[in-house]
N, C-alpha and C. Protein backbone atom coordinates (compact mmCIF):
# COMPACT_ATOMS: atom_id res chain seq x y z
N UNK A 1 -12.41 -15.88 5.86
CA UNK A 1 -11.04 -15.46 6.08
C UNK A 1 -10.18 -16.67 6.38
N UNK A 2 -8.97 -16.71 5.73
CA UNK A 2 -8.03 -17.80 6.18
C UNK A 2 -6.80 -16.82 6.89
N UNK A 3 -6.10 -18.24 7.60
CA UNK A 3 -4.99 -17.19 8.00
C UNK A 3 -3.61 -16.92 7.40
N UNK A 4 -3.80 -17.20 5.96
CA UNK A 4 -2.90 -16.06 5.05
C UNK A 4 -3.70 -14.88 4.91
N UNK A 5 -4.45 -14.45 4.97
CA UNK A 5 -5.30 -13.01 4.84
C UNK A 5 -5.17 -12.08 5.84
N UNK A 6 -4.07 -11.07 5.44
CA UNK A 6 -3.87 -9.80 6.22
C UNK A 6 -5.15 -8.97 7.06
N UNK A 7 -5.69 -9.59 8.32
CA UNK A 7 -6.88 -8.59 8.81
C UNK A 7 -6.66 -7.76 9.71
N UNK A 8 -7.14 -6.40 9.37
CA UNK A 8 -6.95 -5.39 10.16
C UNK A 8 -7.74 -5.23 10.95
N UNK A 9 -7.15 -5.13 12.50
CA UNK A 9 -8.27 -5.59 13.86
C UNK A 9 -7.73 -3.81 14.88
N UNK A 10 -8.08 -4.00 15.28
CA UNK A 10 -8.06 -2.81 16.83
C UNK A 10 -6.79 -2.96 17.29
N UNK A 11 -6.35 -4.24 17.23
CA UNK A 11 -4.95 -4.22 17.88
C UNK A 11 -3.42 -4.10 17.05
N UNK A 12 -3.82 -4.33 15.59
CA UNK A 12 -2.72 -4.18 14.57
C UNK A 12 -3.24 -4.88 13.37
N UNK A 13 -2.27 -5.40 12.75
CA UNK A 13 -2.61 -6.32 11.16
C UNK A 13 -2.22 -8.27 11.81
N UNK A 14 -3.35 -8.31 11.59
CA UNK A 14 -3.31 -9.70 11.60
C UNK A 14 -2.86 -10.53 10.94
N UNK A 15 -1.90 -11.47 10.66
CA UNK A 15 -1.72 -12.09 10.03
C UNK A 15 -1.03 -13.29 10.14
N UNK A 16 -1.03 -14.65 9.87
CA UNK A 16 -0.37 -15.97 9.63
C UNK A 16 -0.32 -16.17 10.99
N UNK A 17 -1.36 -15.99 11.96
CA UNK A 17 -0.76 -15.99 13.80
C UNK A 17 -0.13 -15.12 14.23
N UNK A 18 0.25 -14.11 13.66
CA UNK A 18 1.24 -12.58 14.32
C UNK A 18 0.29 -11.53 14.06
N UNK A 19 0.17 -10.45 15.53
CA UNK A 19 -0.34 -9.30 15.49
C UNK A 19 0.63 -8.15 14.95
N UNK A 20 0.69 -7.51 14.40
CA UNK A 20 1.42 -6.78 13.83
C UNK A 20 1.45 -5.10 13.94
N UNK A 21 1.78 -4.51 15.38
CA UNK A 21 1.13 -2.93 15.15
C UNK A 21 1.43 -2.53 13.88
N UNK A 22 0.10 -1.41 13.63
CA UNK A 22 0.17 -0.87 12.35
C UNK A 22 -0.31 0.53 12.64
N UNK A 23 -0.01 1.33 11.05
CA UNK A 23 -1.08 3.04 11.54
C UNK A 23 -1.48 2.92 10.04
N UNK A 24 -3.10 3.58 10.21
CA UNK A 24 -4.02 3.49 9.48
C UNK A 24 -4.04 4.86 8.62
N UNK A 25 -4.76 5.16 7.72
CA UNK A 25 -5.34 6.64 7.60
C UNK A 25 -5.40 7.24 8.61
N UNK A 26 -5.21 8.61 8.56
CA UNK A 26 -5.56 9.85 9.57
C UNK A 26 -6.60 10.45 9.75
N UNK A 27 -7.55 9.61 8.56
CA UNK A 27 -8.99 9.43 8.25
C UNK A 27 -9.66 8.47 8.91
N UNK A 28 -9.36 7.63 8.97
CA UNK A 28 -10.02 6.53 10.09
C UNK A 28 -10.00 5.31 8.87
N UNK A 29 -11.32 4.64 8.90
CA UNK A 29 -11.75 3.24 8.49
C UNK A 29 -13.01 4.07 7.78
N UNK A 30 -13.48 3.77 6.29
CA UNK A 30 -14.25 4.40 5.49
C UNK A 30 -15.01 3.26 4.74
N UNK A 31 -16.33 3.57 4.17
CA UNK A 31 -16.60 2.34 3.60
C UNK A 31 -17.25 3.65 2.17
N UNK A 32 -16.77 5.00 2.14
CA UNK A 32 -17.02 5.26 1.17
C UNK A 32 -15.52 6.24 0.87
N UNK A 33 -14.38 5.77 0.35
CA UNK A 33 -13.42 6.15 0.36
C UNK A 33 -13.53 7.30 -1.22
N UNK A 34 -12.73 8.16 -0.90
CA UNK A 34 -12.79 9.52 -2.01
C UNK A 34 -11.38 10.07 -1.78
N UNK A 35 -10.99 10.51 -3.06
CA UNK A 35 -9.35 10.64 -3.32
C UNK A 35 -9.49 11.59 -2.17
N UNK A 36 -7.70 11.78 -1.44
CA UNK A 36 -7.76 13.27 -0.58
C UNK A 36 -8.35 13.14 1.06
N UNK A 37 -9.20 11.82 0.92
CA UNK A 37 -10.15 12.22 2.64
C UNK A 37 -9.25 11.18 3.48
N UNK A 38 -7.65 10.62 3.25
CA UNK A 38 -6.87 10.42 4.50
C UNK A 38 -7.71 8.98 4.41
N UNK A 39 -8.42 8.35 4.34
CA UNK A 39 -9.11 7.51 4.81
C UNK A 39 -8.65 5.93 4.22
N UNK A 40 -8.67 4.96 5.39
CA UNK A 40 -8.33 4.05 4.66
C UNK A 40 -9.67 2.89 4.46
N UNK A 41 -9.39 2.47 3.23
CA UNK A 41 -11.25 1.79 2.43
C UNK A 41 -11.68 0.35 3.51
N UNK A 42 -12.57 0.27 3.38
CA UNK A 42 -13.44 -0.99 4.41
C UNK A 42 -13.13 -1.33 2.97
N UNK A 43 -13.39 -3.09 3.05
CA UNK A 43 -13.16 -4.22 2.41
C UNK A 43 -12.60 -5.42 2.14
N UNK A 44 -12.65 -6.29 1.59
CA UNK A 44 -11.97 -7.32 1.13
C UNK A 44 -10.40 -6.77 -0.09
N UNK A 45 -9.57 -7.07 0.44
CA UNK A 45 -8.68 -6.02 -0.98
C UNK A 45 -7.74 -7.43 -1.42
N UNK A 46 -7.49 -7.75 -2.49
CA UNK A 46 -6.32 -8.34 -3.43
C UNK A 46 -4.81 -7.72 -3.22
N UNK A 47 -4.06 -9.06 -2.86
CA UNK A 47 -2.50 -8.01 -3.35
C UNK A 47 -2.45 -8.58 -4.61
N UNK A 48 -1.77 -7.36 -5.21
CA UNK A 48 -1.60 -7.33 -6.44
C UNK A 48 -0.50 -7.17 -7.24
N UNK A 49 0.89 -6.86 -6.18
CA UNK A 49 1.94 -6.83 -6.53
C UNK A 49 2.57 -6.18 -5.45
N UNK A 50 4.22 -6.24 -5.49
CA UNK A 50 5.00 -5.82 -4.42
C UNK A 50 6.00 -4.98 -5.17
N UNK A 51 6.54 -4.42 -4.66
CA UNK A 51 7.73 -3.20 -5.19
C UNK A 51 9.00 -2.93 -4.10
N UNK A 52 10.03 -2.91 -4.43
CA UNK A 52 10.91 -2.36 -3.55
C UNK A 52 12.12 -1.63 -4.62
N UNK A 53 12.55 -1.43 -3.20
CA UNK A 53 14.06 -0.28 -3.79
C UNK A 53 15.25 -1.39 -3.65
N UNK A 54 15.86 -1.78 -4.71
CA UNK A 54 16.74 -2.52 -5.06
C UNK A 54 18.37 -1.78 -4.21
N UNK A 55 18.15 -0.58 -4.33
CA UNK A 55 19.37 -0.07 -3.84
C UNK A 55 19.58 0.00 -2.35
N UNK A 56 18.40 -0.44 -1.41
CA UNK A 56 18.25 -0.41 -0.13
C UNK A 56 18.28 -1.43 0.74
N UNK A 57 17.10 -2.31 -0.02
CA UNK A 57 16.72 -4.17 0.65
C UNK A 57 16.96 -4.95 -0.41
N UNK A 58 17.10 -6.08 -0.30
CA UNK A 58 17.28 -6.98 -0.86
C UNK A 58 15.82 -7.50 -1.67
N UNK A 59 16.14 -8.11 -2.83
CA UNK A 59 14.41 -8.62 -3.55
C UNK A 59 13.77 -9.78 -2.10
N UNK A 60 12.54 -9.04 -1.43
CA UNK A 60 11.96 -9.56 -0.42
C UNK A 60 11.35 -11.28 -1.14
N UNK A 61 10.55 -10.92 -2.30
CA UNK A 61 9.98 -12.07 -2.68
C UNK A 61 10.40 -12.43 -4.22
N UNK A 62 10.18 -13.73 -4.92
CA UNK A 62 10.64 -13.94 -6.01
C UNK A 62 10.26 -13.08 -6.92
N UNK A 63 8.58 -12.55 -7.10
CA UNK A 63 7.83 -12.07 -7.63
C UNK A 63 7.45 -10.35 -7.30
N UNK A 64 8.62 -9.87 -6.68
CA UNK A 64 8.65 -8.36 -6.22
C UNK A 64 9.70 -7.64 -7.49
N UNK A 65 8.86 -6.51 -7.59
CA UNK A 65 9.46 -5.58 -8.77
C UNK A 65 10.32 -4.53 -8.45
N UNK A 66 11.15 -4.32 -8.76
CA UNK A 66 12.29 -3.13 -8.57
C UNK A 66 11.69 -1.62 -9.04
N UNK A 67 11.77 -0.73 -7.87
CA UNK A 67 11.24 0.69 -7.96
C UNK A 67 12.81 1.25 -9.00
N UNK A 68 12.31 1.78 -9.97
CA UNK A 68 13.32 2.55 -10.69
C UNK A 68 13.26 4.23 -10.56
N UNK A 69 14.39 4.84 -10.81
CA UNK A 69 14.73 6.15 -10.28
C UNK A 69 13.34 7.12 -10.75
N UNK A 70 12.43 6.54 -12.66
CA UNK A 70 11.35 7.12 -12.51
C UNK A 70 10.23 7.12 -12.46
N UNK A 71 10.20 5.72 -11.07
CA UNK A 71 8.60 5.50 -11.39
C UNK A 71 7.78 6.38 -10.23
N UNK A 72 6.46 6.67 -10.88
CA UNK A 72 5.59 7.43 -9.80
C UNK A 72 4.23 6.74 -10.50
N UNK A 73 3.28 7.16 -9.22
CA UNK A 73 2.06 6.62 -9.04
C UNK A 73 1.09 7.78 -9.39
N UNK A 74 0.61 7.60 -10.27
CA UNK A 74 -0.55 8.81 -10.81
C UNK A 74 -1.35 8.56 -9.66
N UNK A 75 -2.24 9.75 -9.22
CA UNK A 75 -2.91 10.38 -7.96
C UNK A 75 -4.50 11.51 -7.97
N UNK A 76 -4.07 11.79 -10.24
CA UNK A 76 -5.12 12.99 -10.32
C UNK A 76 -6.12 12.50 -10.92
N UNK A 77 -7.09 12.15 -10.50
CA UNK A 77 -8.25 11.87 -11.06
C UNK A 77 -8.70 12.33 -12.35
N UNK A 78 -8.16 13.65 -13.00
CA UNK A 78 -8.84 13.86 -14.29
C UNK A 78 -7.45 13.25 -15.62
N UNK A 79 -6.40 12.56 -14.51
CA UNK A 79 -5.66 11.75 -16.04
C UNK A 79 -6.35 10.45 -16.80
N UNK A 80 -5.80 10.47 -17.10
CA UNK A 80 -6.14 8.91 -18.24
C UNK A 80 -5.38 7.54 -17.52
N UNK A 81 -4.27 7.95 -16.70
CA UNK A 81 -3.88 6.66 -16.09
C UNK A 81 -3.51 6.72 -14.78
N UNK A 82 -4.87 7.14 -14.25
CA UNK A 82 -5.14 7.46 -12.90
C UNK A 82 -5.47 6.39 -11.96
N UNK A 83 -4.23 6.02 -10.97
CA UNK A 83 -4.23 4.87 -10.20
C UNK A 83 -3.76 4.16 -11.10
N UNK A 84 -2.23 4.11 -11.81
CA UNK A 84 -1.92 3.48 -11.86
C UNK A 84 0.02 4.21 -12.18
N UNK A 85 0.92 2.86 -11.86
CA UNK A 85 2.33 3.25 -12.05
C UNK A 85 2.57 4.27 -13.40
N UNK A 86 2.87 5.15 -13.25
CA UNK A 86 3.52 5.66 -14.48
C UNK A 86 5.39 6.28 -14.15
N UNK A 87 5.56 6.85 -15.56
CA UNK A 87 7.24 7.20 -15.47
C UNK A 87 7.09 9.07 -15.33
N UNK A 88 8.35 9.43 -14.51
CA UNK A 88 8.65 10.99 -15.24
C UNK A 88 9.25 10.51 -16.66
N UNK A 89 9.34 11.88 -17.34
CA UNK A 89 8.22 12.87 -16.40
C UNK A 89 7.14 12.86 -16.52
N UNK A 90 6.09 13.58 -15.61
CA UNK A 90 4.45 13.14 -15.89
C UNK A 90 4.18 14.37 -15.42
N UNK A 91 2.79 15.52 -16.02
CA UNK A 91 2.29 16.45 -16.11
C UNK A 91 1.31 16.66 -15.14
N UNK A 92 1.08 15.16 -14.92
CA UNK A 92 -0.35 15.28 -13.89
C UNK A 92 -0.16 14.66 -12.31
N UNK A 93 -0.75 15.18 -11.13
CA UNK A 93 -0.25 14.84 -9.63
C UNK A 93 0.00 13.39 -9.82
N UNK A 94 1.15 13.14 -8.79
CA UNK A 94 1.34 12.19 -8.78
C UNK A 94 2.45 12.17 -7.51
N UNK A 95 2.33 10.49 -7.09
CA UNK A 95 3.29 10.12 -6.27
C UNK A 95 4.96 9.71 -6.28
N UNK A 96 6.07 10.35 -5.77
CA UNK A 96 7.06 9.44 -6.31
C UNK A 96 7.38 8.42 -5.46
N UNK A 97 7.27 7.25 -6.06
CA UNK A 97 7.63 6.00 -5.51
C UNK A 97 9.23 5.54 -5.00
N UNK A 98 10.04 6.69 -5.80
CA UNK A 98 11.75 6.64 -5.02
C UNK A 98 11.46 7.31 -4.37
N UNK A 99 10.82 7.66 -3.26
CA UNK A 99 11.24 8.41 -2.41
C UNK A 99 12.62 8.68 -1.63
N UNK A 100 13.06 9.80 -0.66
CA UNK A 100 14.37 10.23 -0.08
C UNK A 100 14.56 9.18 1.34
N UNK A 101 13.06 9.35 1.72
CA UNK A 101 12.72 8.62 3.35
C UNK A 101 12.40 7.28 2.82
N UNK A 102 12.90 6.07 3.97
CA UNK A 102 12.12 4.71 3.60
C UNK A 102 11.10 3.89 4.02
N UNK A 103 9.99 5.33 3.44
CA UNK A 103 8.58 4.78 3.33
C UNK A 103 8.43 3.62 2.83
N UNK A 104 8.62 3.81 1.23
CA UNK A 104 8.39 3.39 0.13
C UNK A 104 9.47 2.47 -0.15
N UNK A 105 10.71 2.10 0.44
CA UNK A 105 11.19 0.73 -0.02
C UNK A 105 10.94 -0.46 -0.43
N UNK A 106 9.70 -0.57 0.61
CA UNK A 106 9.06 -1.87 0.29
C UNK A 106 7.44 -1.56 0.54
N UNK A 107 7.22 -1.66 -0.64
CA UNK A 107 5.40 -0.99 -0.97
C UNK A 107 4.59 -2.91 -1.53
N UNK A 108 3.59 -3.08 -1.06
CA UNK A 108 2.41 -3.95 -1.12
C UNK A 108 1.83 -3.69 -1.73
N UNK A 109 1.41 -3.79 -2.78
CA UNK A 109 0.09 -3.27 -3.80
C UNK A 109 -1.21 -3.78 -3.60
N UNK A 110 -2.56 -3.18 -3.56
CA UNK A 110 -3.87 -3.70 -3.20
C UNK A 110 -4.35 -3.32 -4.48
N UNK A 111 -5.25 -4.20 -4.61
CA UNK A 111 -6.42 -3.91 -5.54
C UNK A 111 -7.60 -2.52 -5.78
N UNK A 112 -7.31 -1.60 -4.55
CA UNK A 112 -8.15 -0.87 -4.27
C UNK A 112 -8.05 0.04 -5.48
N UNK A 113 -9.48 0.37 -6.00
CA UNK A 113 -9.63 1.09 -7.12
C UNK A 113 -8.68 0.67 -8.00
N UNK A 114 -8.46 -0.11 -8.50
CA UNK A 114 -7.52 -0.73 -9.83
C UNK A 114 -8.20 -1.94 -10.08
N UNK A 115 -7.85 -2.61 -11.34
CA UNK A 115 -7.17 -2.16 -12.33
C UNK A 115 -8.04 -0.94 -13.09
N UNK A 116 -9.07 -0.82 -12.97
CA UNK A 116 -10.23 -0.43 -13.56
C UNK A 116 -11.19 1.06 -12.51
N UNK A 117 -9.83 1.79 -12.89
CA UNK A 117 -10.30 3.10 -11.37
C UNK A 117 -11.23 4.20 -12.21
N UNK A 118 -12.25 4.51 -10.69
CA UNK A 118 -13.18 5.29 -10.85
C UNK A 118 -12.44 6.67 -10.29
N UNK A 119 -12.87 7.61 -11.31
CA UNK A 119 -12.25 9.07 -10.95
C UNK A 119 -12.50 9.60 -9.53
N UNK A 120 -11.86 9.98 -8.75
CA UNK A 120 -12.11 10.59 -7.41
C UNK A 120 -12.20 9.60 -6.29
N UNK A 121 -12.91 7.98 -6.56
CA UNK A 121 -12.76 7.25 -5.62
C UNK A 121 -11.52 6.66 -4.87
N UNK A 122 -10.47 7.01 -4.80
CA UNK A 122 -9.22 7.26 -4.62
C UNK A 122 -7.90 6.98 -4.96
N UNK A 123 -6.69 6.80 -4.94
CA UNK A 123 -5.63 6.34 -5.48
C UNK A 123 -5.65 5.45 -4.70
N UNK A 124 -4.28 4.92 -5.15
CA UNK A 124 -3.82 3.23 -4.17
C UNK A 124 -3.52 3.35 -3.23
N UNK A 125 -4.22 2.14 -2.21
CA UNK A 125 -3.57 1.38 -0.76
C UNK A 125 -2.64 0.98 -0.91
N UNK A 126 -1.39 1.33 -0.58
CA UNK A 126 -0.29 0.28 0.00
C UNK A 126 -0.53 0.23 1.71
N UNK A 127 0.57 -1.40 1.52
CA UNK A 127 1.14 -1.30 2.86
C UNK A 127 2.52 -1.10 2.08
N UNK A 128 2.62 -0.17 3.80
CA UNK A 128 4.48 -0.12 3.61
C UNK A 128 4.75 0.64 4.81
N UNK A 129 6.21 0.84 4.61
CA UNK A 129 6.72 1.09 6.48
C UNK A 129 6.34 2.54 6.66
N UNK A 130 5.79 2.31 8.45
CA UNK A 130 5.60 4.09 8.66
C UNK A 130 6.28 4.72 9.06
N UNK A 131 5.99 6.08 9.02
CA UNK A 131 7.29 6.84 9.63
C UNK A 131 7.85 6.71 11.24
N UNK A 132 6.80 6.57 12.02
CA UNK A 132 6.90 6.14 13.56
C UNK A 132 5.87 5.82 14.34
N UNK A 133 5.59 4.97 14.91
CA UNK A 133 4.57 4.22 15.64
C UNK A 133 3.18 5.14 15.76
N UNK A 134 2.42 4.91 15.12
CA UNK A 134 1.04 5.82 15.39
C UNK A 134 1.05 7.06 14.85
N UNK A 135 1.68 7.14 13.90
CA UNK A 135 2.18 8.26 12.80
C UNK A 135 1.18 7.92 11.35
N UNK A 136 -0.70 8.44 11.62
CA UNK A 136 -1.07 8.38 10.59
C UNK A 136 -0.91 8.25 8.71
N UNK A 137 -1.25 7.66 8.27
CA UNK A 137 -0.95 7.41 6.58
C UNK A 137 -2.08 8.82 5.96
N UNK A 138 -2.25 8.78 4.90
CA UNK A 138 -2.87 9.16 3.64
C UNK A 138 -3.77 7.97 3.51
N UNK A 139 -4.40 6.98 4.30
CA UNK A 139 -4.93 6.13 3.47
C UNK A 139 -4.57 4.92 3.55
N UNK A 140 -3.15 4.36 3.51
CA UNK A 140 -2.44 3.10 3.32
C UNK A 140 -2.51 2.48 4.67
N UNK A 141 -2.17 1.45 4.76
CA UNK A 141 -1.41 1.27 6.54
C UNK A 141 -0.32 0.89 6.14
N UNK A 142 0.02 0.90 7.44
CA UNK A 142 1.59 1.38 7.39
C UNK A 142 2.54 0.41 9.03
N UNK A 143 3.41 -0.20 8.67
CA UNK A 143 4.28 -1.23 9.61
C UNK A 143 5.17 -0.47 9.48
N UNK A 144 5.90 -1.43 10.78
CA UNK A 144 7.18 -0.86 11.32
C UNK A 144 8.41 -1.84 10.33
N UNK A 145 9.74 -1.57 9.94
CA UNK A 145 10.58 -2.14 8.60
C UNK A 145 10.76 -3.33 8.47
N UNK A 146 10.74 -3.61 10.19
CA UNK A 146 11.15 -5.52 10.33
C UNK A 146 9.95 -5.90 10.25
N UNK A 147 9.00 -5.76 10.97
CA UNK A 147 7.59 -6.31 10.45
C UNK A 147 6.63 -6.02 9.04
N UNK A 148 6.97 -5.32 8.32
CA UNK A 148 6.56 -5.16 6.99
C UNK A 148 7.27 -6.19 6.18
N UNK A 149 8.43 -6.04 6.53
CA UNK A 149 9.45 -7.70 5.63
C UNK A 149 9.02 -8.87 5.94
N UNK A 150 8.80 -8.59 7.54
CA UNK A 150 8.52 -10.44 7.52
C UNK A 150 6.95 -10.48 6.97
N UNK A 151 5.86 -9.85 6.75
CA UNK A 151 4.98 -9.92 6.64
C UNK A 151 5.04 -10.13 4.81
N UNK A 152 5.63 -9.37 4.24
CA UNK A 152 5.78 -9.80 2.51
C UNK A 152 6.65 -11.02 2.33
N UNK A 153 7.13 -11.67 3.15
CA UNK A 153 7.70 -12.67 2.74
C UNK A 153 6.68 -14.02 3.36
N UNK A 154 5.73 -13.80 3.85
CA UNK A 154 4.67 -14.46 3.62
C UNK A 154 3.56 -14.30 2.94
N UNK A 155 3.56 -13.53 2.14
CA UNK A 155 2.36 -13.36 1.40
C UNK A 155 2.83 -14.73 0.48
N UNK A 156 1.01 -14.91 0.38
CA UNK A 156 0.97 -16.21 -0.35
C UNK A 156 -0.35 -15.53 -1.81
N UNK A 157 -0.17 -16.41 -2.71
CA UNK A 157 -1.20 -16.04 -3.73
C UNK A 157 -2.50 -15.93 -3.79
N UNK A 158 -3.17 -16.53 -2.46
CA UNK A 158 -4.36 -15.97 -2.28
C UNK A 158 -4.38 -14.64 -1.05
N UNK A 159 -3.54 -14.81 -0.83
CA UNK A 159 -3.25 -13.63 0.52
C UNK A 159 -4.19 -12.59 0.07
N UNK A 160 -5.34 -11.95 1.19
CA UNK A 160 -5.73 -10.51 1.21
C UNK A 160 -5.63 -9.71 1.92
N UNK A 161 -6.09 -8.31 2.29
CA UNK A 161 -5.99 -7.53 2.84
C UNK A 161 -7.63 -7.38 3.54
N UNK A 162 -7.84 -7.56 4.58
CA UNK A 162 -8.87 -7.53 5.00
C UNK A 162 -9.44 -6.42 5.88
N UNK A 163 -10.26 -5.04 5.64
CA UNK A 163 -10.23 -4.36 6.58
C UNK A 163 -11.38 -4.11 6.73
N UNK A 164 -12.05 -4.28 8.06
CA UNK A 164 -13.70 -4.54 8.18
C UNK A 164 -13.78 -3.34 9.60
């Protein structure tokens, strides 16, 4: 581990010398993660890209992508492009990434189950902001708005997500 590598400890998200409270799955810490069980995956994870809402924050990093009015995140295991961004409209479950609330303004992308996802082993980890302090995820973890920004504006290109 270096200390660009996001590690998730007992006390928050670790990172660059800053503890960072965070909220986890409502599932706990899993080392056999399955779509649906709340749980967020044990591992070494890759970021893999960043996303925000252009109409809300400002572009956090050079290399962050603008959420458009129809992107959503496939979620159903029996599609064809399951765990990964797609557009409405779309037939099969899925996430919308504009959301109303600002969860999803500024979303972190992990490697988990991508590029190359196994059916049922679950959809994507983000980080991104939670709804209120100790207010379980689906899975992702989840910061508070000012500390989720300053934390993507240090991500560096080897940066990981570390959750042991």
């Amino acid at each position: 581990m270096t200390r660009d590598d996001m590690v998730l400890t007992p006390l928050g998200l670790r990172f660059q010398g800053n503890t960072y409270p965070c909220t986890i799955g409502r599932g706990g810490v899993t080392g056999r993660k399955r779509e649906g069980d709340g749980a967020t995956p044990r591992g070494v994870h890759c970021i893999v890209g960043m996303l925000y809402r252009p109409d809300r924050i400002k572009r956090p990093t050079d290399w962050a992508l603008p959420i458009r009015p129809t992107d959503l995140w496939s979620d159903d295991p029996k599609a064809n492009d399951y765990n990964t961004m797609v557009s409405a409209p779309y037939q099969f479950s899925h996430e919308v990434l504009r959301r109303a609330d600002p969860l999803y303004d500024l979303v972190i992308l992990t490697d988990w189950n991508w590029p190359y996802a196994v059916p049922g082993r679950g959809s994507a980890i983000f980080i991104h902001q939670y709804r209120r302090p100790g207010y379980p995820t689906e899975g992702c973890i989840a910061l508070s708005r000012i500390d989720l920004l300053r934390v993507a504006r240090g991500i560096k290109h080897h940066t990981r997500l570390v959750v042991v």
